[in-house]
Protein backbone atom coordinates (compact mmCIF):
# COMPACT_ATOMS: atom_id res chain seq x y z
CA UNK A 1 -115.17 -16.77 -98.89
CA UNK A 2 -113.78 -20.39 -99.03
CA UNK A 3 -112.43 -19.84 -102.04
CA UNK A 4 -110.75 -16.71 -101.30
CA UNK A 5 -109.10 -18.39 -97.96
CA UNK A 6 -107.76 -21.31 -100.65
CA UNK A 7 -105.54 -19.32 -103.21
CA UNK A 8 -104.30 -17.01 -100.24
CA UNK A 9 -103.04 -20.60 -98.15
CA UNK A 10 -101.96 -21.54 -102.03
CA UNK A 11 -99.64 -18.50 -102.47
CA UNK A 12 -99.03 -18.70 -98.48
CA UNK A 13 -97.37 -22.23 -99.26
CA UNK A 14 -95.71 -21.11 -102.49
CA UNK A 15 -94.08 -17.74 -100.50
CA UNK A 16 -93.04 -19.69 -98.08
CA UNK A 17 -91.47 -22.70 -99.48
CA UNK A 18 -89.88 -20.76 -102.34
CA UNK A 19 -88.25 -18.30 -99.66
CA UNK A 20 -89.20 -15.01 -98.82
CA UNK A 21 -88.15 -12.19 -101.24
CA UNK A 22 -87.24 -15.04 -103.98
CA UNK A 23 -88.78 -14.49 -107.45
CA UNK A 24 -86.89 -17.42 -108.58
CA UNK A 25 -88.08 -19.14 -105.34
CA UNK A 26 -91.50 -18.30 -105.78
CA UNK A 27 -91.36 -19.53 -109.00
CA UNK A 28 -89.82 -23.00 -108.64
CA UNK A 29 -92.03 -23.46 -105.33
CA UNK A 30 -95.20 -22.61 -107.73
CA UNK A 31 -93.90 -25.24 -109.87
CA UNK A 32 -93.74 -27.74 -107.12
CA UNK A 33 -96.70 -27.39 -105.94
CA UNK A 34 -98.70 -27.24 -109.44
CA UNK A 35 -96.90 -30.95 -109.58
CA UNK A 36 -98.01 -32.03 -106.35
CA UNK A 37 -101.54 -31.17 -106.96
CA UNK A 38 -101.82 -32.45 -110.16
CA UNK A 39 -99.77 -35.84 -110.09
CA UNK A 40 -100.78 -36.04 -106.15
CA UNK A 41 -104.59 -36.81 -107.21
CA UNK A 42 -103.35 -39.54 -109.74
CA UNK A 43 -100.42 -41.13 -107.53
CA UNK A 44 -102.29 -40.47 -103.94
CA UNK A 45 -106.11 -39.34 -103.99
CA UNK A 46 -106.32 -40.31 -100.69
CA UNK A 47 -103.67 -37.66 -99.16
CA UNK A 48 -103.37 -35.44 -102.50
CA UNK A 49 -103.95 -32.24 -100.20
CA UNK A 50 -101.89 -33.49 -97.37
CA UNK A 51 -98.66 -33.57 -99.72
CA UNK A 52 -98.44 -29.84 -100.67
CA UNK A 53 -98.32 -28.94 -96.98
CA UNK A 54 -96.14 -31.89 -95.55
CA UNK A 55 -93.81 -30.60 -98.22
CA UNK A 56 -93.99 -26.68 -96.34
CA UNK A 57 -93.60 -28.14 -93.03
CA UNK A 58 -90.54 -30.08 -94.22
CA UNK A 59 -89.19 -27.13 -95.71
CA UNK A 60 -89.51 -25.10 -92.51
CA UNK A 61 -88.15 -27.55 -90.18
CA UNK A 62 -85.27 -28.43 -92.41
CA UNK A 63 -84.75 -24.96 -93.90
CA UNK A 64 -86.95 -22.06 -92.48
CA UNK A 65 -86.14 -19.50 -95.08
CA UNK A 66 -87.07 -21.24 -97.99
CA UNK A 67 -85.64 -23.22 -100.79
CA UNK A 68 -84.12 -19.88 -102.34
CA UNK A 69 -84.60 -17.42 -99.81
CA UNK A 70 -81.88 -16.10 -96.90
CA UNK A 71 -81.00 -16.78 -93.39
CA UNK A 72 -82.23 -13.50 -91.32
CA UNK A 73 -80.72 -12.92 -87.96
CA UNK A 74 -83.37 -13.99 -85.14
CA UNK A 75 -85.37 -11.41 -83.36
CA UNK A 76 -84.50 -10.74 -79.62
CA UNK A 77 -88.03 -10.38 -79.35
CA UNK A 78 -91.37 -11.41 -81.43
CA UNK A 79 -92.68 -8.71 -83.59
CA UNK A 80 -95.57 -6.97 -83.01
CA UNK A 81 -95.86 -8.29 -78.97
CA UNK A 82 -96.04 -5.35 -76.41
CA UNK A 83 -93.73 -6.30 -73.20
CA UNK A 84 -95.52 -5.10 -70.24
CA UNK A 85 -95.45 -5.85 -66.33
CA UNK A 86 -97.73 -8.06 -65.08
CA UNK A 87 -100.05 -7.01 -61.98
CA UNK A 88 -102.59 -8.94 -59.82
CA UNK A 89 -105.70 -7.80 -59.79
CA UNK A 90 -107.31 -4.74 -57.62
CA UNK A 91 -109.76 -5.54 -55.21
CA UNK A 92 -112.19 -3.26 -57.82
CA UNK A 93 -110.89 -5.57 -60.71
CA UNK A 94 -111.73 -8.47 -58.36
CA UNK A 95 -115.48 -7.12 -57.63
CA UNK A 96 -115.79 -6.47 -61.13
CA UNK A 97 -115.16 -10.14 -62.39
CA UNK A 98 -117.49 -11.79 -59.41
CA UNK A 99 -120.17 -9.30 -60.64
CA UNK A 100 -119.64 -10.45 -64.56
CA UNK A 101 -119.38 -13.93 -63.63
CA UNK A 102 -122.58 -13.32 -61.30
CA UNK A 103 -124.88 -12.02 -64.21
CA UNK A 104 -123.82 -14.68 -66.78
CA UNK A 105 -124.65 -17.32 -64.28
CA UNK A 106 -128.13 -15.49 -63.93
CA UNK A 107 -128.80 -15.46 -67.59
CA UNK A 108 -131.07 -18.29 -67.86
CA UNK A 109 -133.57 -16.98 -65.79
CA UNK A 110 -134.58 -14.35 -67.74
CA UNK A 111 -133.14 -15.50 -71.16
CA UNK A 112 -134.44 -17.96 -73.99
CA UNK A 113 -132.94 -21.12 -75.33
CA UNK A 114 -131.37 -18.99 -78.45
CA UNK A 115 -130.24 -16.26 -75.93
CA UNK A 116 -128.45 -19.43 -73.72
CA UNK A 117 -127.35 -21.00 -76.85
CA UNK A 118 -125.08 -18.03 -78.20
CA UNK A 119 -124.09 -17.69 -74.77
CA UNK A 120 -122.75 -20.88 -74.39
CA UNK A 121 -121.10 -20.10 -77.80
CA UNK A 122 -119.46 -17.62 -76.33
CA UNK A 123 -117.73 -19.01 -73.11
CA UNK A 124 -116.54 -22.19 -75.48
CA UNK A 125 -114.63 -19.17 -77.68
CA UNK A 126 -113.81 -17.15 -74.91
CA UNK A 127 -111.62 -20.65 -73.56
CA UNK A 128 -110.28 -20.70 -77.44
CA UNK A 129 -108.96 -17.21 -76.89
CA UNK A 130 -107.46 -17.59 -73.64
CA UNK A 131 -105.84 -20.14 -74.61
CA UNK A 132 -104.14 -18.01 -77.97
CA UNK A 133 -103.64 -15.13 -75.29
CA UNK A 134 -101.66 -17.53 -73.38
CA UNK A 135 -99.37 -18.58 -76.02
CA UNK A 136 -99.04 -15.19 -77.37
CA UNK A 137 -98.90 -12.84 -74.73
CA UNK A 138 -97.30 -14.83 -72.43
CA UNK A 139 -94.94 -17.00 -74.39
CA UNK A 140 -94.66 -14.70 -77.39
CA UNK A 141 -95.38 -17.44 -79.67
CA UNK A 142 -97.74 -15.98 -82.13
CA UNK A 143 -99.44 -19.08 -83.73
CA UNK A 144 -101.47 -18.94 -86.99
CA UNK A 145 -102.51 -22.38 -87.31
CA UNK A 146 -104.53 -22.81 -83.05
CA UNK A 147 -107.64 -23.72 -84.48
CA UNK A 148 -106.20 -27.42 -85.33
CA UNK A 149 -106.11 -28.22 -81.19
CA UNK A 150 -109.35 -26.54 -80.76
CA UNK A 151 -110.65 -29.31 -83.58
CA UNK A 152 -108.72 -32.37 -82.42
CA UNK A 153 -110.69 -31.89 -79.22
CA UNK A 154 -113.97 -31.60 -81.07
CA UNK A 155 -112.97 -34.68 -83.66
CA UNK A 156 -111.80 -36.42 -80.24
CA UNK A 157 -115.02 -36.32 -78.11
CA UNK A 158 -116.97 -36.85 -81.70
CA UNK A 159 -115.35 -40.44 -82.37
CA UNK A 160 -114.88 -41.70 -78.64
CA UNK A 161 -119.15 -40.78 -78.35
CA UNK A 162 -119.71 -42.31 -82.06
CA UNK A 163 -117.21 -44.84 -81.76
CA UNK A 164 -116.66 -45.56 -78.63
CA UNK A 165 -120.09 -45.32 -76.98
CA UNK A 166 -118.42 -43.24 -73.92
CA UNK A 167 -120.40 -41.20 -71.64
CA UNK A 168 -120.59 -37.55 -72.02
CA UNK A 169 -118.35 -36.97 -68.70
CA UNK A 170 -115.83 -39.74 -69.82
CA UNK A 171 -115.97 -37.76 -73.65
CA UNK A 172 -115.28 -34.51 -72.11
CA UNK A 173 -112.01 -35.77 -69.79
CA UNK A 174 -110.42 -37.44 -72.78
CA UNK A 175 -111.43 -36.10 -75.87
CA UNK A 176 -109.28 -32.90 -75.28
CA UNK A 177 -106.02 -35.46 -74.95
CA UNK A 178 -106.25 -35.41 -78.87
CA UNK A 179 -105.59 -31.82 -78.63
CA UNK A 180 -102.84 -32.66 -76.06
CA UNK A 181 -101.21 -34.99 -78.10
CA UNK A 182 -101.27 -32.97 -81.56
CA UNK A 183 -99.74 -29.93 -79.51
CA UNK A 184 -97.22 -31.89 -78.29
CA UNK A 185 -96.30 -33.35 -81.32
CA UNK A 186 -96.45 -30.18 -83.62
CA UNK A 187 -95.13 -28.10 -80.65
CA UNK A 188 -91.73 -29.85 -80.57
CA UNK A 189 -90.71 -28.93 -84.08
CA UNK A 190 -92.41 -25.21 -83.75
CA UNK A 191 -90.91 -24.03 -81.00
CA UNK A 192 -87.56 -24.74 -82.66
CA UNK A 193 -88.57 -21.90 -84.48
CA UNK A 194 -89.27 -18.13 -83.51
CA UNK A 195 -90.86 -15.28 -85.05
CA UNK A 196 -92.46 -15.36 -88.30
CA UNK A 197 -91.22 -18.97 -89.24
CA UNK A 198 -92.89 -20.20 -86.18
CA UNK A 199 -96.15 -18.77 -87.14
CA UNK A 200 -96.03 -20.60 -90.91
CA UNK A 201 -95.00 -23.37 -89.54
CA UNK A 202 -98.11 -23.46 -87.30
CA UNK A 203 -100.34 -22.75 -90.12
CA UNK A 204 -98.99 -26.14 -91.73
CA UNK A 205 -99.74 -28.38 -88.91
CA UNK A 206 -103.04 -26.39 -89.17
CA UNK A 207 -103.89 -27.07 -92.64
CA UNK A 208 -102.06 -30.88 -92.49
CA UNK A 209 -104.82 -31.87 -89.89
CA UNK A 210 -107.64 -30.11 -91.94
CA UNK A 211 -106.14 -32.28 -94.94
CA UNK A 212 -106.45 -35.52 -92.85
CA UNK A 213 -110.07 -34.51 -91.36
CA UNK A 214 -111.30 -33.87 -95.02
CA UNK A 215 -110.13 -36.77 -96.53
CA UNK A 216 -109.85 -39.51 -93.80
CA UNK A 217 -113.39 -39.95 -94.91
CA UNK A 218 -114.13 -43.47 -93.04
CA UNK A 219 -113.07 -42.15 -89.46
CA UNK A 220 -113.50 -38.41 -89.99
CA UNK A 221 -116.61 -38.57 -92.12
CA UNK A 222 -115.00 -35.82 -94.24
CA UNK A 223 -116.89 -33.07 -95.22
CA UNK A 224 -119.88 -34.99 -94.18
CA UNK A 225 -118.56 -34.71 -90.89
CA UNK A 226 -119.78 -36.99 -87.81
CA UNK A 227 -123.07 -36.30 -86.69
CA UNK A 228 -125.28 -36.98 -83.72
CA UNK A 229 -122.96 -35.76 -80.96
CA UNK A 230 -125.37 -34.45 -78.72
CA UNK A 231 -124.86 -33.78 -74.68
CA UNK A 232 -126.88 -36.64 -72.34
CA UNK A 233 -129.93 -35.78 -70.39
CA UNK A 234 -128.32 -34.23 -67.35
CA UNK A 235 -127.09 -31.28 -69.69
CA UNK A 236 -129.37 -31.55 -72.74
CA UNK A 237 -131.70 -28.59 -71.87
CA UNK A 238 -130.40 -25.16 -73.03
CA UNK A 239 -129.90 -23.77 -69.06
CA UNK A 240 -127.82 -26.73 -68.18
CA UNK A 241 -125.34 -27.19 -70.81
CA UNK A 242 -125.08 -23.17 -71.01
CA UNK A 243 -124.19 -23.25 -67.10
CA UNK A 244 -121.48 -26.65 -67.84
CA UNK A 245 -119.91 -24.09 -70.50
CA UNK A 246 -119.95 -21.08 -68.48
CA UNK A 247 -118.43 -23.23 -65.26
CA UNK A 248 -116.05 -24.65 -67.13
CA UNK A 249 -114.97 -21.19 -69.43
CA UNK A 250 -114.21 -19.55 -65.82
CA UNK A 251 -112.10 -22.61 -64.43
CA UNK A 252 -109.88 -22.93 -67.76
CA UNK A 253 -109.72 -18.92 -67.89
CA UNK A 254 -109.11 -18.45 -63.98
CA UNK A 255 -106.67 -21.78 -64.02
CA UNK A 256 -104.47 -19.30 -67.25
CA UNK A 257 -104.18 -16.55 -65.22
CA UNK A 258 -102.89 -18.65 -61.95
CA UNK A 259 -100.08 -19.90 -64.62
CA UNK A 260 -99.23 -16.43 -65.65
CA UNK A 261 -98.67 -15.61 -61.85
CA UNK A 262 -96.68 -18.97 -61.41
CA UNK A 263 -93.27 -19.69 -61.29
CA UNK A 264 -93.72 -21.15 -64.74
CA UNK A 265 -95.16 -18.09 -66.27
CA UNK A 266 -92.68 -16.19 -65.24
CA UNK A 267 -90.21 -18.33 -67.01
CA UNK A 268 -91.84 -18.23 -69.92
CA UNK A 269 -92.22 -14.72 -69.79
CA UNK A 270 -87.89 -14.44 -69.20
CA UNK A 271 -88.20 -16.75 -71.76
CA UNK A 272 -89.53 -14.40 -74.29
CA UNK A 273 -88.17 -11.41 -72.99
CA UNK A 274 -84.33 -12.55 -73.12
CA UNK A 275 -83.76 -15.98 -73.75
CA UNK A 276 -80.03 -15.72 -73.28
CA UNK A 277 -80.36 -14.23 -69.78
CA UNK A 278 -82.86 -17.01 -69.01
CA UNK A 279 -80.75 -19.55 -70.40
CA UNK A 280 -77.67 -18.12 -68.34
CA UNK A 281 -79.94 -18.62 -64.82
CA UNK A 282 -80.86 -22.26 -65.82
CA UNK A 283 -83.99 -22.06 -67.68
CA UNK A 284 -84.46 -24.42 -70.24
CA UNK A 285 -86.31 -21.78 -73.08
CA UNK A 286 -87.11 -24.98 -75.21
CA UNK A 287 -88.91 -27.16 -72.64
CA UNK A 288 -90.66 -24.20 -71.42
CA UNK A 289 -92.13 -22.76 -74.48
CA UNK A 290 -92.81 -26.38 -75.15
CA UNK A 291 -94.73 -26.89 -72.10
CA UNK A 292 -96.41 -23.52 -72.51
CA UNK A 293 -97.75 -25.04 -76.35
CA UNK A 294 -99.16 -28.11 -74.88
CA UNK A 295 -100.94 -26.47 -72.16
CA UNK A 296 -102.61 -23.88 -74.75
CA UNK A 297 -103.33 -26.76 -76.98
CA UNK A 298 -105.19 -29.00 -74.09
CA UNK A 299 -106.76 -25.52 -73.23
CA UNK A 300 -108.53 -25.05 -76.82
CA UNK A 301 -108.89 -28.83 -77.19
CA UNK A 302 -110.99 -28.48 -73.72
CA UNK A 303 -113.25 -25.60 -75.90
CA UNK A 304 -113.68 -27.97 -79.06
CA UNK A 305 -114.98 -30.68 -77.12
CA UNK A 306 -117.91 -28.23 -75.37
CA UNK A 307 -118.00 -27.07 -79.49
CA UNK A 308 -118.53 -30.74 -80.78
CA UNK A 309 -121.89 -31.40 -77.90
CA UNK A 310 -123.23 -27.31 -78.58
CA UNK A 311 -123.56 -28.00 -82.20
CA UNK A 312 -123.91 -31.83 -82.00
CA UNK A 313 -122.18 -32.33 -85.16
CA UNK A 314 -118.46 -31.71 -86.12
CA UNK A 315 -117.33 -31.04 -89.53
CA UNK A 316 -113.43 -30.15 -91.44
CA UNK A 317 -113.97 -26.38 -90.73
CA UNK A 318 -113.92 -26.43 -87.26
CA UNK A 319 -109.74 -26.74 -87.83
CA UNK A 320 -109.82 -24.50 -90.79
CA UNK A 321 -107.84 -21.33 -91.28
CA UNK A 322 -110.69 -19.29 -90.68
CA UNK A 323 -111.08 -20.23 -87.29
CA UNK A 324 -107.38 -19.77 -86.73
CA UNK A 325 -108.04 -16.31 -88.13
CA UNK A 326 -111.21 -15.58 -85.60
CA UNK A 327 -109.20 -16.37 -82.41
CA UNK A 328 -106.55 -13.86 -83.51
CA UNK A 329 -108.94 -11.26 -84.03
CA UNK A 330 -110.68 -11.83 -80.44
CA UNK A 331 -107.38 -11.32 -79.06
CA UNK A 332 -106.61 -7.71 -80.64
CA UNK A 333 -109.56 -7.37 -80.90
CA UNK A 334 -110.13 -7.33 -76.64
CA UNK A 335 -106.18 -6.53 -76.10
CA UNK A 336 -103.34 -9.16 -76.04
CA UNK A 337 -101.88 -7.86 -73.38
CA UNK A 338 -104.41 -9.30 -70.47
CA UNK A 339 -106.30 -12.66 -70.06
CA UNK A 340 -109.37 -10.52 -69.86
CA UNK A 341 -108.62 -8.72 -72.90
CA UNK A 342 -109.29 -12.43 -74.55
CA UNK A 343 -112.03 -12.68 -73.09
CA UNK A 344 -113.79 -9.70 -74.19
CA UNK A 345 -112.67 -9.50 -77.38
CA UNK A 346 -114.61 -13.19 -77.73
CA UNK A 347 -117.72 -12.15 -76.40
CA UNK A 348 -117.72 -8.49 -78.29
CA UNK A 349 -116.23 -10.35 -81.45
CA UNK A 350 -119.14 -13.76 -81.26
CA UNK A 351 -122.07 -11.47 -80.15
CA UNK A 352 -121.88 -8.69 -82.80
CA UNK A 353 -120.99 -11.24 -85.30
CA UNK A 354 -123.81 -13.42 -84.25
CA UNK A 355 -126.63 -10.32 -84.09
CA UNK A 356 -125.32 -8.90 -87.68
CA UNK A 357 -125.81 -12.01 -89.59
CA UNK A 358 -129.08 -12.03 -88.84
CA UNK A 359 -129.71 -8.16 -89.43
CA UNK A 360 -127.93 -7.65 -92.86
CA UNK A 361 -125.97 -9.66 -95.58
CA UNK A 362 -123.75 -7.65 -95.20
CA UNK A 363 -122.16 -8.69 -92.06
CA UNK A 364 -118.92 -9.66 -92.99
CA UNK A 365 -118.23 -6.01 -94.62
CA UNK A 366 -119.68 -4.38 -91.40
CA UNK A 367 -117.72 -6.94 -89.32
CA UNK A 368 -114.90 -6.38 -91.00
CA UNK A 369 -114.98 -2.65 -91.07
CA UNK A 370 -115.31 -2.83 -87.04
CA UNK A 371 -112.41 -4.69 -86.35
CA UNK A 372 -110.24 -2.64 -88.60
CA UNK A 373 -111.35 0.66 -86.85
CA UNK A 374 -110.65 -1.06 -83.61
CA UNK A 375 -107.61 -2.43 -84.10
CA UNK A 376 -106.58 1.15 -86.36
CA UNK A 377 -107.79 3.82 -83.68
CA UNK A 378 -107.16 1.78 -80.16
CA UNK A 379 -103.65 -0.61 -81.19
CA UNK A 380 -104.02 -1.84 -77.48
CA UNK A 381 -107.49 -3.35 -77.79
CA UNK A 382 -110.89 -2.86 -76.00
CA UNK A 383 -109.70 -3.74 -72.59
CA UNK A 384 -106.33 -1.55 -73.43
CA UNK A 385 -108.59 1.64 -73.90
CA UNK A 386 -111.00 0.74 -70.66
CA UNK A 387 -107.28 0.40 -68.70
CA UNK A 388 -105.62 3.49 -70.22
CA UNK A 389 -108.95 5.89 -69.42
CA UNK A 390 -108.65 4.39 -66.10
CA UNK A 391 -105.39 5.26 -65.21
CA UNK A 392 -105.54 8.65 -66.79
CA UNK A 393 -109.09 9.64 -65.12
CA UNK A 394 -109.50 7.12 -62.20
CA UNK A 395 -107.87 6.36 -59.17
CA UNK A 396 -105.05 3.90 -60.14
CA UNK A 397 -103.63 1.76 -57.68
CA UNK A 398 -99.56 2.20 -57.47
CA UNK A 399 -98.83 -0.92 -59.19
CA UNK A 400 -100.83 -0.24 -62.53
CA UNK A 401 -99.21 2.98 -62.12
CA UNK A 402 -95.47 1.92 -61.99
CA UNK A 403 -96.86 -0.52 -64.86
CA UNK A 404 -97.56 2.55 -67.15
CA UNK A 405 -94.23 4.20 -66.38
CA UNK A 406 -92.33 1.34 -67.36
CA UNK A 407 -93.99 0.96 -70.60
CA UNK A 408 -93.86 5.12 -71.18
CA UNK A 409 -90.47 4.48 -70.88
CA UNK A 410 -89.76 1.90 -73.33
């Protein structure tokens, strides 16, 4: 599997630095990059991996479509993102989340300390999504590369509890600013960018921190990782830190959906919609999808740092590709275009991913299988189909209503 994930990044970087649609690209960039590897390990064995993907971010700040490849005229809108009216929630919708949050709070009086741990597993992923859904939905910015704030938060409470010697509550308030900081860093030069360059250009930031957490050995431990990161008394027992993750899933997930409603989500929604028009009635599309990035960032920096005290360890993979890939399947996987849709794409996604490795070895195939029948037979997700059925066999209110006429009618 890890090798499979390496040569398709490899001919990701080669693609993409050569220039889409270039032969003569592709082959010059495969060049390149067969020179960086090999003369990188001799020249710089301490950043050797770093180099080949410094080299693709370079390439896509400086030139976006590649060494060889052409200049395409930018998208008015981001492929693949359904535009829809937002809505508040019904008073049913209301009752229905109280009742969900309700039973999860319950679930350690009846559960076991496995039971609470994959729960708590959960709500840490479910944050992780929300925080994609945000930047996707919302924003438009479809990001490849998300996992690396969700791991700077991890690798940040890791070293200031190693380190540092901080308290668990002091670990948890700044150890997501590490996530803050890399998304506002990384976020200035990506949202430069739209579409499909913004997305590779994610992935490099992505794989240049996974570079610098496997081979910054003496702070990062490499692939040894840093160990012994475990939660203090107070939230030690399974119950306790299950209820921390659950309290603090709702407040990140209920604080996203107050932003969507915000005067600041709807300029980043008029910022993805028409950036012109939005431009033309003073919003600055820039800032704003900048802003929107760092928020996202903090948001799955807050879930790596519950990550890093659940597993009490943190190793490289935790901002590897894969986990990039996993948050993009929760969210079309639940339906991008809702918060809640996040939401229950993680738990579906973690759960029956959880439960099948430990019924079959085949549980990537079956896994796999699922979410491509999913995502093939019901494009709008799990909570797309449950909203859909709703409105065509339930009692809608008038506002999901007028919702599904403007969409028909697109």
């Amino acid at each position: 599997h890890a090798m499979d994930l390496r040569v398709i990044v490899d001919v990701f970087v080669v693609v993409v630095i050569g220039g889409l649609g270039s032969i003569i690209g592709a082959f010059v960039a495969a060049v390149l990059v067969s020179e960086l590897n090999a003369f990188g390990i001799l020249i710089f064995p301490k950043i050797s991996i770093i180099l080949v993907f410094l080299v693709m971010a370079a390439v896509l700040i400086v030139r976006p479509w590649g060494l060889f490849g052409k200049q395409e005229a930018p998208a008015r809108r981001t492929p693949g993102l359904t535009v829809n009216p937002w809505r508040p929630l019904t008073s049913s919708e209301r009752l229905a989340a109280l009742a969900a949050i309700i039973v999860a709070a319950a679930l350690p009086l009846f559960a076991g300390n496995y039971a609470l741990a994959v729960g708590a597993e959960i709500a840490i992923f479910a944050i992780l999504a929300a925080s994609l859904h945000w930047l996707m939905s919302v924003g438009g910015l479809a990001s490849f590369g998300h996992a690396a704030y969700f791991g700077l938060g991890a690798y940040g409470v890791a070293l200031l509890a190693k380190l540092a010697g901080l308290p668990m509550i002091a670990c948890l308030l700044i150890g997501p600013l590490l996530g803050l900081v890399g998304a506002a860093i990384f976020g200035f030069f990506a949202v430069q960018l739209s579409g499909v360059y913004f997305a590779m250009l994610t992935l490099a930031f992505a794989q240049i921190v996974w570079s610098v957490a496997f081979q910054w050995i003496e702070v990062t431990g490499g692939d040894n990782g840093i160990l012994g990161v475990w939660p203090e008394k107070w939230a030690a027992s399974p119950s306790h830190f299950y209820w921390l993750a659950l309290g603090i899933a709702v407040l990140m997930v209920a604080g996203l959906r107050t932003a969507i409603f915000s005067p600041f989500g709807f300029a980043l929604r008029a910022t993805r919609d028409s950036p012109l028009r939005g431009e033309a009635i003073g919003i600055n599309g820039k800032r704003v999808q900048w802003t929107a990035f760092v928020i996202a960032g903090t948001v799955a920096g807050v879930a790596g740092a519950l990550f890093a005290y659940l597993k009490g360890s943190v190793f490289p993979d935790v901002v590897g590709i894969s986990l990039s890939v996993d948050a993009l399947v929760m969210v079309l996987l639940g339906g991008v275009e809702t918060i809640s849709g996040a939401v229950v794409g993680a738990v579906v996604y973690k759960a029956l991913n959880i439960w099948l490795v430990s019924q079959t070895d085949w549980s990537k195939l079956v896994l796999g299988a699922f979410i491509v029948l999913i995502v093939v037979a019901f494009p709008k997700g799990i909570v797309g189909v449950i909203e859909s059925l709703r409105l065509r066999y339930g009692r809608a209110s008038p506002p999901a209503v007028l919702a599904q006429r403007i969409e028909s009618a697109e």
